[in-house]
N, C-alpha and C. Protein backbone atom coordinates (compact mmCIF):
# COMPACT_ATOMS: atom_id res chain seq x y z
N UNK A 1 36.68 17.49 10.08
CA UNK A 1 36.99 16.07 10.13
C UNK A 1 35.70 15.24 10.04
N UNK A 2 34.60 15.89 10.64
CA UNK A 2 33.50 14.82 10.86
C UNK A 2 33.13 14.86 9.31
N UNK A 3 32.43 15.60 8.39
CA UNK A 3 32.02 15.75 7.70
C UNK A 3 32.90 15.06 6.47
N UNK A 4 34.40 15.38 6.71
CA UNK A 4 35.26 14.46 5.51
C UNK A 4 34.85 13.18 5.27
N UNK A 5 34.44 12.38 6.45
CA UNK A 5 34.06 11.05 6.30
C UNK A 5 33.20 10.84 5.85
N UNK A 6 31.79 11.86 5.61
CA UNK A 6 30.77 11.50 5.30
C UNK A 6 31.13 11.84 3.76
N UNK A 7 31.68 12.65 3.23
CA UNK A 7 32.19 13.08 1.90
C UNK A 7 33.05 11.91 1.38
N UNK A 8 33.77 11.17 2.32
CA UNK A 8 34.17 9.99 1.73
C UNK A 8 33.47 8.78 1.43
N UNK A 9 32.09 8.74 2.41
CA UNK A 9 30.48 7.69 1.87
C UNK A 9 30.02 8.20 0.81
N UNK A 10 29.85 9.46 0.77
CA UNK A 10 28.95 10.04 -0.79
C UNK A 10 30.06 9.90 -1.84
N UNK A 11 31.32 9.61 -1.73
CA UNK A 11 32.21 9.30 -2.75
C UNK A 11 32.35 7.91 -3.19
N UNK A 12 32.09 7.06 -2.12
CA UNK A 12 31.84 5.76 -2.23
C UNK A 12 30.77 5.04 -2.34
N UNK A 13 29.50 5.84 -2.92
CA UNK A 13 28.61 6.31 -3.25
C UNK A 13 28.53 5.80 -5.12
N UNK A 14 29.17 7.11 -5.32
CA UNK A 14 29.05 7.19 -6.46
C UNK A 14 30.22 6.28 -7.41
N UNK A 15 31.23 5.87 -6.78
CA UNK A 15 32.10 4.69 -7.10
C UNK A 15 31.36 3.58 -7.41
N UNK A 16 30.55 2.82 -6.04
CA UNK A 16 29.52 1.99 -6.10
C UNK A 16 28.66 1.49 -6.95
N UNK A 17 28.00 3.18 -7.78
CA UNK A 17 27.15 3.04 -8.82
C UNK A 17 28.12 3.32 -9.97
N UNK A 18 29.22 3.60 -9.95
CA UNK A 18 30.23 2.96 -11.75
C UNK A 18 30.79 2.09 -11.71
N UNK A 19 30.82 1.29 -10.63
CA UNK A 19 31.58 -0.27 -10.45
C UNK A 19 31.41 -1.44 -11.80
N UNK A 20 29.98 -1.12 -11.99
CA UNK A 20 29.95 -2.27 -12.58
C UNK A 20 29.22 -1.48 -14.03
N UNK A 21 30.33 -0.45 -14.79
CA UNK A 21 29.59 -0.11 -15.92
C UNK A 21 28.41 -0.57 -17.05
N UNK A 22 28.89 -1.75 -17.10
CA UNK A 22 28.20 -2.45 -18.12
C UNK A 22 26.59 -2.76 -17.78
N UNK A 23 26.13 -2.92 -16.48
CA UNK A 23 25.26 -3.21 -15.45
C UNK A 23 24.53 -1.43 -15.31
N UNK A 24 25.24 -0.78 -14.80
CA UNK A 24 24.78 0.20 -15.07
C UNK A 24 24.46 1.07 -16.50
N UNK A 25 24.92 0.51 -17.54
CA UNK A 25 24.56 1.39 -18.88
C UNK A 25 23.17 0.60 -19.49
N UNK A 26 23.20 -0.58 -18.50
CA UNK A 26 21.99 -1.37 -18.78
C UNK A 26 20.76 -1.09 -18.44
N UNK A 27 21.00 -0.67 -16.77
CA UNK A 27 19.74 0.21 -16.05
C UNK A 27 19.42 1.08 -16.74
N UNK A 28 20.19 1.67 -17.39
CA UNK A 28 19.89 3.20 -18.08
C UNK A 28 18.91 3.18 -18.99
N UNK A 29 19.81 2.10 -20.16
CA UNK A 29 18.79 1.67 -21.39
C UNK A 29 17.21 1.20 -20.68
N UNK A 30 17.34 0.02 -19.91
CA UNK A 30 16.27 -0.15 -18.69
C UNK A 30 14.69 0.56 -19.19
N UNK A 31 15.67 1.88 -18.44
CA UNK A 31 14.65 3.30 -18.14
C UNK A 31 14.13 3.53 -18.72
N UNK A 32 14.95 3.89 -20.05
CA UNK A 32 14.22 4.26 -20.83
C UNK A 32 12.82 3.74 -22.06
N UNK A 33 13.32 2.42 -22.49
CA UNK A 33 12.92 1.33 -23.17
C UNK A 33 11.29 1.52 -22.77
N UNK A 34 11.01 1.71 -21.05
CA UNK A 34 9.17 1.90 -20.81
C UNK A 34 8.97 3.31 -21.29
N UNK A 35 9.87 4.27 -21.46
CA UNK A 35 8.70 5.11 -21.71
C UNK A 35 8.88 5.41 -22.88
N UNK A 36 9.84 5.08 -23.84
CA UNK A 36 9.56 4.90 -25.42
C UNK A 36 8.63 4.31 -25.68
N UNK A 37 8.03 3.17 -25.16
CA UNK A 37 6.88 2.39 -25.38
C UNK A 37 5.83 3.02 -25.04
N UNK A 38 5.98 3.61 -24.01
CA UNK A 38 4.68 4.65 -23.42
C UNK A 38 4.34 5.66 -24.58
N UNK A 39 5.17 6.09 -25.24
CA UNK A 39 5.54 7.35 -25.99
C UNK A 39 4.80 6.74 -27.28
N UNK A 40 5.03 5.72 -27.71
CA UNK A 40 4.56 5.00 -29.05
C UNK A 40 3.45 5.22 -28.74
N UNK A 41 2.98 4.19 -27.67
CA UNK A 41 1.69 3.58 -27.14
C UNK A 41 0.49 4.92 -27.48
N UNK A 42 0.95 6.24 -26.79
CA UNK A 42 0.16 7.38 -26.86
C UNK A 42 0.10 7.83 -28.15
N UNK A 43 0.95 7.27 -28.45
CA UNK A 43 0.97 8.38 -30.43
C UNK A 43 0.07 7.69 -31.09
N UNK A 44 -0.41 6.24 -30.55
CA UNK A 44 -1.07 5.50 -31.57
C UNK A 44 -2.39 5.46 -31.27
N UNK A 45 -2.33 5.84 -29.66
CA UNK A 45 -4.10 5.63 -29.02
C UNK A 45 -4.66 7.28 -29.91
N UNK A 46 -3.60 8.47 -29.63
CA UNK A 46 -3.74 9.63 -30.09
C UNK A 46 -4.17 9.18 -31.43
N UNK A 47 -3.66 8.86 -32.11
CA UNK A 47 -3.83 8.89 -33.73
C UNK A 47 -4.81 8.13 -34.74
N UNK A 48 -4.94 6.89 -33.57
CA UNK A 48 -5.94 6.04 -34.09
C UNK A 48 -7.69 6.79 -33.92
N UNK A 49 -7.64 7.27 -32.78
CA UNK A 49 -8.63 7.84 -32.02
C UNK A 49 -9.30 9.50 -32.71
N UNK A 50 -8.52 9.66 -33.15
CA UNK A 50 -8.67 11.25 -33.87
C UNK A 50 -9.42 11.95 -33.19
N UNK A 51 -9.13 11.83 -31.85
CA UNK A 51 -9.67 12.93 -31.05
C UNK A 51 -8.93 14.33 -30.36
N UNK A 52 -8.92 15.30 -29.92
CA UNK A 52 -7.76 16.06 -29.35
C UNK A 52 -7.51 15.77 -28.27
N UNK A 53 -8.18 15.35 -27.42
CA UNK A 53 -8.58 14.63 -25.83
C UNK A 53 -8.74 13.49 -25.69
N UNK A 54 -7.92 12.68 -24.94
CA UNK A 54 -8.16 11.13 -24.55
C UNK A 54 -8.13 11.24 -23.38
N UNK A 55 -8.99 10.82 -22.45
CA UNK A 55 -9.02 10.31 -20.92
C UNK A 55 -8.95 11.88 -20.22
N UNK A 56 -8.97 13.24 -21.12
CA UNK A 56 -8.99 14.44 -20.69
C UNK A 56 -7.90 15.19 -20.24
N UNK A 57 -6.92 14.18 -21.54
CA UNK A 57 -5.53 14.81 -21.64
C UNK A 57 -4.97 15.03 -23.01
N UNK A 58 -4.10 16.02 -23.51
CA UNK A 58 -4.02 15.99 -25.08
C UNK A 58 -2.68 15.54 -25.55
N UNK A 59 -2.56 15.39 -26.70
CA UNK A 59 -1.14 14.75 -26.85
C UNK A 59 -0.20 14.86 -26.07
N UNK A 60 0.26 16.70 -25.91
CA UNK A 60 1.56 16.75 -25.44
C UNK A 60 1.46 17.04 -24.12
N UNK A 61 0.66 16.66 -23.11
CA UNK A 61 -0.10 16.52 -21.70
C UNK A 61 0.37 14.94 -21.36
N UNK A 62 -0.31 14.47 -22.20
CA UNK A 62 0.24 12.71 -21.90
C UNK A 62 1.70 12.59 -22.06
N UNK A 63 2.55 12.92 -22.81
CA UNK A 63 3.60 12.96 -23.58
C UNK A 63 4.54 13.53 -22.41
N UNK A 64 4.54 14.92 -22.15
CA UNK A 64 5.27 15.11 -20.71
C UNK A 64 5.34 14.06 -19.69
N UNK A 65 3.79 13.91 -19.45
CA UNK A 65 3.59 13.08 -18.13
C UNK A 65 4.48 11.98 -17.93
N UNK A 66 4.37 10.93 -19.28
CA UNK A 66 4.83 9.59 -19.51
C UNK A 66 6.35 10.05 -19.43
N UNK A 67 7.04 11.09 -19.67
CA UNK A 67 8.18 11.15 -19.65
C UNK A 67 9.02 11.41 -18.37
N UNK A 68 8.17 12.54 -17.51
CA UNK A 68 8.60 13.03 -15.95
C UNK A 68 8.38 11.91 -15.03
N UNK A 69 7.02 11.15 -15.34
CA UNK A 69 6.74 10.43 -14.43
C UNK A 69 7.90 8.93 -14.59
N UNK A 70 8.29 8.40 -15.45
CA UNK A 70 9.49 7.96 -15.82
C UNK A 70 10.87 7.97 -15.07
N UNK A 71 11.07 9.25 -15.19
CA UNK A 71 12.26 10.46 -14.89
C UNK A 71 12.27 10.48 -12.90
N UNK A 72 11.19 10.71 -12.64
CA UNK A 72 11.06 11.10 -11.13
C UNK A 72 11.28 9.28 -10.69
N UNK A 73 10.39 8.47 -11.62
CA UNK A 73 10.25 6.85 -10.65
C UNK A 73 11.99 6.87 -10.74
N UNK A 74 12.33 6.95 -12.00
CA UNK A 74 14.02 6.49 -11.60
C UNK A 74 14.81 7.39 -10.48
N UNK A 75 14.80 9.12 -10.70
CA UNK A 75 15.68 9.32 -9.86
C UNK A 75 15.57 9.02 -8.30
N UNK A 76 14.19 8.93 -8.05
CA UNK A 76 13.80 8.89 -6.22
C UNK A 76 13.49 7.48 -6.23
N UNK A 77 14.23 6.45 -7.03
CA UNK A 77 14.05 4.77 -6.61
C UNK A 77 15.39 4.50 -5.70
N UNK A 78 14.64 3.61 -4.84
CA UNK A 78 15.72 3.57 -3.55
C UNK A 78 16.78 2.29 -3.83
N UNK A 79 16.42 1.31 -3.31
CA UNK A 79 17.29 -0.15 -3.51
C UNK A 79 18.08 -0.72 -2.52
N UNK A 80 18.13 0.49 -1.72
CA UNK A 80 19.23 0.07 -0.19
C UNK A 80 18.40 -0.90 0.61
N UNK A 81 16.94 -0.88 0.84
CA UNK A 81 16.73 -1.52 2.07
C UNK A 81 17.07 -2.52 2.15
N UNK A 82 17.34 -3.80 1.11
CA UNK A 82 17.55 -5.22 0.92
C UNK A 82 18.84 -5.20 1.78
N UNK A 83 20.10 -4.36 1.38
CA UNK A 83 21.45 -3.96 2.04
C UNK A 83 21.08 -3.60 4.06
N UNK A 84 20.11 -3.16 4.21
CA UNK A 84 19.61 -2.24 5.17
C UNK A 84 18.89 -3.88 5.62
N UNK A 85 18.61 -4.76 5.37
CA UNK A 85 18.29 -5.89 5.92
C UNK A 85 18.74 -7.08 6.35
N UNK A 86 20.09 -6.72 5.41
CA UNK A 86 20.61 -7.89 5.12
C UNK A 86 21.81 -7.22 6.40
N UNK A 87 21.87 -6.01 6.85
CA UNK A 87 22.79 -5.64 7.41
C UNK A 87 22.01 -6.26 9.03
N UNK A 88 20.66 -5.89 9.38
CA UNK A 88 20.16 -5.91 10.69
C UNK A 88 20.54 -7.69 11.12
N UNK A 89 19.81 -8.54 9.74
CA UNK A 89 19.72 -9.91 9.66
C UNK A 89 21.57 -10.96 10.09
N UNK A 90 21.83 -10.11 9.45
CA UNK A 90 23.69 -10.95 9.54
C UNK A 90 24.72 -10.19 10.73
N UNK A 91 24.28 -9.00 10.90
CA UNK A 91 24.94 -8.41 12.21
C UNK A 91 26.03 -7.13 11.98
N UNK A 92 25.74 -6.93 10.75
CA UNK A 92 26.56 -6.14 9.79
C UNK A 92 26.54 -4.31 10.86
N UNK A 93 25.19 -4.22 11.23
CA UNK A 93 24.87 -3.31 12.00
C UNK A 93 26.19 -2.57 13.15
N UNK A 94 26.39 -4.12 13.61
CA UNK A 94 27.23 -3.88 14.93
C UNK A 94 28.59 -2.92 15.14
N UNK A 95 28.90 -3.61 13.71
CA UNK A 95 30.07 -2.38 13.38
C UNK A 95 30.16 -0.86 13.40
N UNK A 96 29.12 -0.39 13.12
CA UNK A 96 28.72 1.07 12.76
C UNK A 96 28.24 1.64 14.27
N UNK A 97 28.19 0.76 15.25
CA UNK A 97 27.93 0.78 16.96
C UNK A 97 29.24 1.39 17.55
N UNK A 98 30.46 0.41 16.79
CA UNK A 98 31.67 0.72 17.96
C UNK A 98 32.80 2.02 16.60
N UNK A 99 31.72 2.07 15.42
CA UNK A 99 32.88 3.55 14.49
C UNK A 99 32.17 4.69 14.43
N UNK A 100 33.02 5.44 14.57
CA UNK A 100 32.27 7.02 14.71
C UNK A 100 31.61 7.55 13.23
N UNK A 101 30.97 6.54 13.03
CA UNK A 101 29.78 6.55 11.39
C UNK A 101 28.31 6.46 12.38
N UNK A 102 27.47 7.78 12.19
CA UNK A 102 26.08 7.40 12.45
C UNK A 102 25.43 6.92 10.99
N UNK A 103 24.71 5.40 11.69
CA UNK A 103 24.45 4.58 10.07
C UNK A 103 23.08 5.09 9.46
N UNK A 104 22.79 6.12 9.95
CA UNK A 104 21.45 6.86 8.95
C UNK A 104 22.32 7.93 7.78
N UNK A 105 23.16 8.56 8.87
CA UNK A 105 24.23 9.26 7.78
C UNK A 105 24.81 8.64 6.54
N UNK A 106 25.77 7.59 7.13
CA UNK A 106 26.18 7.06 6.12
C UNK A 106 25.33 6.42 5.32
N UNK A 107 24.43 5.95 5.62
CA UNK A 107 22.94 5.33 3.89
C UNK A 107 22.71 6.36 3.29
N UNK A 108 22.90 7.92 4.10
CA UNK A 108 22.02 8.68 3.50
C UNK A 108 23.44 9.28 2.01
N UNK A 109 24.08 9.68 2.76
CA UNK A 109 25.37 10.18 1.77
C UNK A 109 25.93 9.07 0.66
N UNK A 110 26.00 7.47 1.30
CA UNK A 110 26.07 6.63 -0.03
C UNK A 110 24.81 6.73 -0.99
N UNK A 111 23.31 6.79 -0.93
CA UNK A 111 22.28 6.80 -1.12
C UNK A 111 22.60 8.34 -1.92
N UNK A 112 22.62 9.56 -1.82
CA UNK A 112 23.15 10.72 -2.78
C UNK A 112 24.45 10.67 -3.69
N UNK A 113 25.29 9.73 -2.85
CA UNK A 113 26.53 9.57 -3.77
C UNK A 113 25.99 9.11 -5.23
N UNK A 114 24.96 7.74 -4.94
CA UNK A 114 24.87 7.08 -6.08
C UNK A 114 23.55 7.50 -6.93
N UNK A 115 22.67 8.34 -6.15
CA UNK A 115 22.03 9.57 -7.03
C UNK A 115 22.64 10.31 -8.22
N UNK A 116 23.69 11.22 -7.45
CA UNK A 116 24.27 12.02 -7.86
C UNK A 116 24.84 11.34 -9.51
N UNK A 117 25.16 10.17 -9.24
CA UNK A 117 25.72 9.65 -10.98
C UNK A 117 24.48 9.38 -11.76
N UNK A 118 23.44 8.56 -11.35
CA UNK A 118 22.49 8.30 -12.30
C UNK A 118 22.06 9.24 -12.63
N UNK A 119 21.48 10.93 -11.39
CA UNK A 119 20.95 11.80 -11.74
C UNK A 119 20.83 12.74 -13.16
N UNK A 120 22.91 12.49 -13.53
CA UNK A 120 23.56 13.48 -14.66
C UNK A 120 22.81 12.78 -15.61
N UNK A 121 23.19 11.74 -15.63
CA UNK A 121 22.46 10.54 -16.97
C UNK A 121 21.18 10.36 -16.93
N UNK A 122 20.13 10.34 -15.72
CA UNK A 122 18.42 10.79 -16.21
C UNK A 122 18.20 11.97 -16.53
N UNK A 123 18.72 12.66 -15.81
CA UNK A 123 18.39 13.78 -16.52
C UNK A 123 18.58 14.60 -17.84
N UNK A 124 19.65 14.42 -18.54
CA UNK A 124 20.53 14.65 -19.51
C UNK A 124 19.58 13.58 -20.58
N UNK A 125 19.11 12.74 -20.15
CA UNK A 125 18.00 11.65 -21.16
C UNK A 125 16.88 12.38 -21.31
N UNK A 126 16.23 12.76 -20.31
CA UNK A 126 15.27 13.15 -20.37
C UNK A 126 15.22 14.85 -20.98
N UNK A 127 16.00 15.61 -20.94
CA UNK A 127 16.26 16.94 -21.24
C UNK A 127 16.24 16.46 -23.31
N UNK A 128 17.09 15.58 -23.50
CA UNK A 128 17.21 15.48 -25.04
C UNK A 128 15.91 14.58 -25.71
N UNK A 129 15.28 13.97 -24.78
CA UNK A 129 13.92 13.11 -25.24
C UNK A 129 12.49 14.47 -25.10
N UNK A 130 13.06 15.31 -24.50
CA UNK A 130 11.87 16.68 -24.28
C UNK A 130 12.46 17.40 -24.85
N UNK A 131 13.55 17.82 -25.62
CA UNK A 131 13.70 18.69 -26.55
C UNK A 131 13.26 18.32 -28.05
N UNK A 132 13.63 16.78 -28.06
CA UNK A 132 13.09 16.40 -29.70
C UNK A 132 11.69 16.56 -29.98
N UNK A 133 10.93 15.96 -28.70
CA UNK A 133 9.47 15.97 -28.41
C UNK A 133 8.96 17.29 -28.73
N UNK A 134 9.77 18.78 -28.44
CA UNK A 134 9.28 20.15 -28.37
C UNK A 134 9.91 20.49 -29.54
N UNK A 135 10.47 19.95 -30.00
CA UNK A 135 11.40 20.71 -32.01
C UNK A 135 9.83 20.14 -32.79
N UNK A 136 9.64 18.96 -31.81
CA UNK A 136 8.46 18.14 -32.99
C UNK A 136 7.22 19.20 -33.24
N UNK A 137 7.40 20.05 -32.27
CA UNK A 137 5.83 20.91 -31.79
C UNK A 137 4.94 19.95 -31.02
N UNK A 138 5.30 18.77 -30.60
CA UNK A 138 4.41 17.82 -29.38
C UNK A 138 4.05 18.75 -28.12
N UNK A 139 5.34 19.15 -28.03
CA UNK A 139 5.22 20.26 -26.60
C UNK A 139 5.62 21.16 -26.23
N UNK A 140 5.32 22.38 -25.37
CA UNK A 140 6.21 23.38 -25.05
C UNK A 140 6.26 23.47 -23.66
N UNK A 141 7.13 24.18 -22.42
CA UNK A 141 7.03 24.32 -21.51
C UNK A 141 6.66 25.26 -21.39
N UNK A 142 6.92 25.66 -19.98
CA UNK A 142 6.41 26.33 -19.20
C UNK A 142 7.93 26.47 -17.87
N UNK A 143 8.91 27.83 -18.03
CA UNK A 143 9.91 28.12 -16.67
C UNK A 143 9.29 27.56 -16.00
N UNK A 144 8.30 28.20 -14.94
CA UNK A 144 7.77 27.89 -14.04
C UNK A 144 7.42 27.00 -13.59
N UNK A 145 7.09 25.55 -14.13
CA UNK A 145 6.76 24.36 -14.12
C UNK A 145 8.23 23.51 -14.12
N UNK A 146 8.73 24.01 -14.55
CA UNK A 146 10.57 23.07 -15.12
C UNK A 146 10.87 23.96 -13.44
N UNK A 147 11.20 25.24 -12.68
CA UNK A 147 11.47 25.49 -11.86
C UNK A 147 10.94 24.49 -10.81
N UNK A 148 9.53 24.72 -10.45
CA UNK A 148 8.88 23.52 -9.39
C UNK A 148 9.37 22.16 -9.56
N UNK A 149 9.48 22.04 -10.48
CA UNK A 149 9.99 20.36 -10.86
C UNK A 149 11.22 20.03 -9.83
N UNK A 150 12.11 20.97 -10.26
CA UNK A 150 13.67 21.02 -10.02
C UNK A 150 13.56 21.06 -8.08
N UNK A 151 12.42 22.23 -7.85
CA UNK A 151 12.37 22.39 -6.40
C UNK A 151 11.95 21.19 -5.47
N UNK A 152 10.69 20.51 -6.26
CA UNK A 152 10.23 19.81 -5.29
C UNK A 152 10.83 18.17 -5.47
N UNK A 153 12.25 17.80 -6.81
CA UNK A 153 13.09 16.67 -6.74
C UNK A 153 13.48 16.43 -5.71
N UNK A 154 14.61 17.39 -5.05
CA UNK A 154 14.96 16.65 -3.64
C UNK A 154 13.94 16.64 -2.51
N UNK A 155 13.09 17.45 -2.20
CA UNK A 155 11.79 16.52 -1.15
C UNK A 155 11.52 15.26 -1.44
N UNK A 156 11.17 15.26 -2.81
CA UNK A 156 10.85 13.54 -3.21
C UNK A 156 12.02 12.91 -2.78
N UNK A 157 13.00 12.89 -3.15
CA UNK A 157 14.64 11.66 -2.73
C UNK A 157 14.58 11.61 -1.40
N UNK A 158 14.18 12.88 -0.46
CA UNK A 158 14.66 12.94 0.57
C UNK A 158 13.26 11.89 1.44
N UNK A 159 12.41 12.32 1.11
CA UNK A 159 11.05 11.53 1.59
C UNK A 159 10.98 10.17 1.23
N UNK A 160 11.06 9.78 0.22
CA UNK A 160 11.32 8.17 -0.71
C UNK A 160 12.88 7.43 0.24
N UNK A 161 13.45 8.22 0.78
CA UNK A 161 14.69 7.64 1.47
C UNK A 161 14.29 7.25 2.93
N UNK A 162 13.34 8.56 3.05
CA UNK A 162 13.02 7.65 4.99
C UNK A 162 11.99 6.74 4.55
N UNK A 163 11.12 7.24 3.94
CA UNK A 163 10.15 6.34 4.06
C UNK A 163 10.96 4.67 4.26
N UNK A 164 11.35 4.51 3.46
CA UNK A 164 12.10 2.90 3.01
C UNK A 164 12.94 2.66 4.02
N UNK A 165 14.32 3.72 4.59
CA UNK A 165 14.85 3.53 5.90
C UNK A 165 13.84 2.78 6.79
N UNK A 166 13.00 3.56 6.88
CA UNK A 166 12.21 2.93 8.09
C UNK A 166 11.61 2.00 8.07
N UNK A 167 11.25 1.32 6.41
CA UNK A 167 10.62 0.17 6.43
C UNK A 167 11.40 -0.88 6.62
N UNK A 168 12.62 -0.61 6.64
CA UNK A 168 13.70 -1.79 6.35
C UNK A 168 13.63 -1.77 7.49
N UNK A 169 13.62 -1.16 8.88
CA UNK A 169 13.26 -1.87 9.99
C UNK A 169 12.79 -2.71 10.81
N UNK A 170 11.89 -2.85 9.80
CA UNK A 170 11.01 -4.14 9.79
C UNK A 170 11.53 -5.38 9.67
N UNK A 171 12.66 -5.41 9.47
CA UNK A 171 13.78 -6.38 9.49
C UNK A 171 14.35 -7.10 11.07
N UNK A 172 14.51 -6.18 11.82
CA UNK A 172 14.45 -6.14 13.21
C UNK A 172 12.87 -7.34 13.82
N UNK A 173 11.84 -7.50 12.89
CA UNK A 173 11.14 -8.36 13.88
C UNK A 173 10.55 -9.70 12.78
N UNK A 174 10.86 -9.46 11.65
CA UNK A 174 10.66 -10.63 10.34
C UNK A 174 11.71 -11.32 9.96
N UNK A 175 11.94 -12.31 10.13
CA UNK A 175 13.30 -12.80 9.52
C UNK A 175 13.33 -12.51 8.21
N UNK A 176 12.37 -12.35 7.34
CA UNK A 176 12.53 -12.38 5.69
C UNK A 176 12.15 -11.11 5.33
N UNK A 177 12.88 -9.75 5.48
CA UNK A 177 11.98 -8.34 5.19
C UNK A 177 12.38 -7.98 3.94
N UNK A 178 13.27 -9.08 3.38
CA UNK A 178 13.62 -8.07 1.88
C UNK A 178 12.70 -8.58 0.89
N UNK A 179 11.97 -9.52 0.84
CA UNK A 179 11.35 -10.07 0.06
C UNK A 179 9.92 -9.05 0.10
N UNK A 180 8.69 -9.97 -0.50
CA UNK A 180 7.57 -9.42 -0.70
C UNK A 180 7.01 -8.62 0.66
N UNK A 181 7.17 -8.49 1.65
CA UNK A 181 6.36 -7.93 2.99
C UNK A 181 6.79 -6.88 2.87
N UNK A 182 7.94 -6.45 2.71
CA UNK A 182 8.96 -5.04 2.28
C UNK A 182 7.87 -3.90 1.06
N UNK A 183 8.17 -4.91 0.14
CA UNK A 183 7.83 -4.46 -1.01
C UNK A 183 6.36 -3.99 -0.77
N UNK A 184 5.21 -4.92 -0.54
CA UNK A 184 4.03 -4.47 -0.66
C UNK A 184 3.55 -3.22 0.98
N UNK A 185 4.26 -3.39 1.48
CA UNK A 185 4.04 -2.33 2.65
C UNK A 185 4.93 -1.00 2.21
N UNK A 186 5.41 -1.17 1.21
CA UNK A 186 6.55 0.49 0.70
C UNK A 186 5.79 0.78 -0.29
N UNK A 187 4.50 -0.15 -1.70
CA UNK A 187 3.85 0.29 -2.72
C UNK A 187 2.80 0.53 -2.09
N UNK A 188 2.23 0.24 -1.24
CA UNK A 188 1.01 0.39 -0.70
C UNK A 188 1.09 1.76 -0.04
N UNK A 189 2.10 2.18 0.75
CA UNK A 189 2.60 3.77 1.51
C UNK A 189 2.51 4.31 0.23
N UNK A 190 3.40 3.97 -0.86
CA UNK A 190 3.49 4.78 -1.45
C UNK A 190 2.64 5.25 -2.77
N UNK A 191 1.36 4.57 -2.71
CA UNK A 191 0.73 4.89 -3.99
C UNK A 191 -0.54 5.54 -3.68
């Protein structure tokens, strides 16, 4: 029984993030749009430059990077705390006091629910933008590297989720935590 409920947040979860299709097929395009540009950007510094090495990376070195690093900012980007502020600020909290929902649980299972949908769709982008890239001969992998990847994704979601939980706490003594004080105390942790 306990656990059904939380299976019913990670379901409402991922409802959440198809609510508003059109909004979401937008984020998507979003995503991708920087690192096509990234992708140009390198083909041209590469090409103009006629060197094999730029900055002490080679084509298909930069070319991965710009693509994972892409791939990882979207899947482990958070977005709840504003919700997580707006809940401490208006009293929204109180509710989750007197229902048998612990409210770290439930952020955390809506917060995977709505992973779980973007995840199929970054990833599935990124799998067909690194296969064309590797038909091109730009790049090849490496199992072992695509394994670690895969291993150390959920540490990142899971770490990128408290971190921000906890900053949204900060809500509790700022009247205004969703704005800039939020933001530059979560880029600053996190860079």
């Amino acid at each position: 029984m306990r656990n059904n409920k939380y299976m019913k947040v990670l379901q409402l979860g991922m409802q959440n993030e198809m609510e508003y299709r059109a909004n979401y097929w937008l984020q998507m395009a979003g995503f991708m749009l920087p690192i096509m540009t990234q992708i140009f950007l390198w083909l041209a510094v590469f090409g103009s430059s006629g060197q094999a090495r730029v900055l002490g990376y080679s084509l298909p070195e930069m070319l991965v990077y710009v693509v994972m690093a892409g791939v990882t900012g979207k899947l482990i980007a958070t977005g709840f705390e504003y919700e997580i502020a707006t809940d401490i600020k208006e009293g929204g909290l109180a509710k989750f006091m007197v229902q048998p929902v612990h409210y770290f649980a439930y952020r955390f299972c809506r917060f995977i629910g709505g992973k779980a949908v973007q995840s199929a769709v970054v990833l599935l982008a990124a799998a067909i933008l690194l296969l064309c890239l590797s038909l091109e001969g730009q790049i090849s992998f490496r199992l072992s590297y695509i394994l670690l990847y895969i291993l150390a994704l959920p540490g990142a979601l899971v770490l990128n989720f408290v971190v921000y939980y906890a900053l949204s706490g900060i809500a509790f003594w700022v009247t205004e935590s969703g704005g800039t004080i939020l933001h530059v105390v979560a880029r600053h942790l996190c860079s």
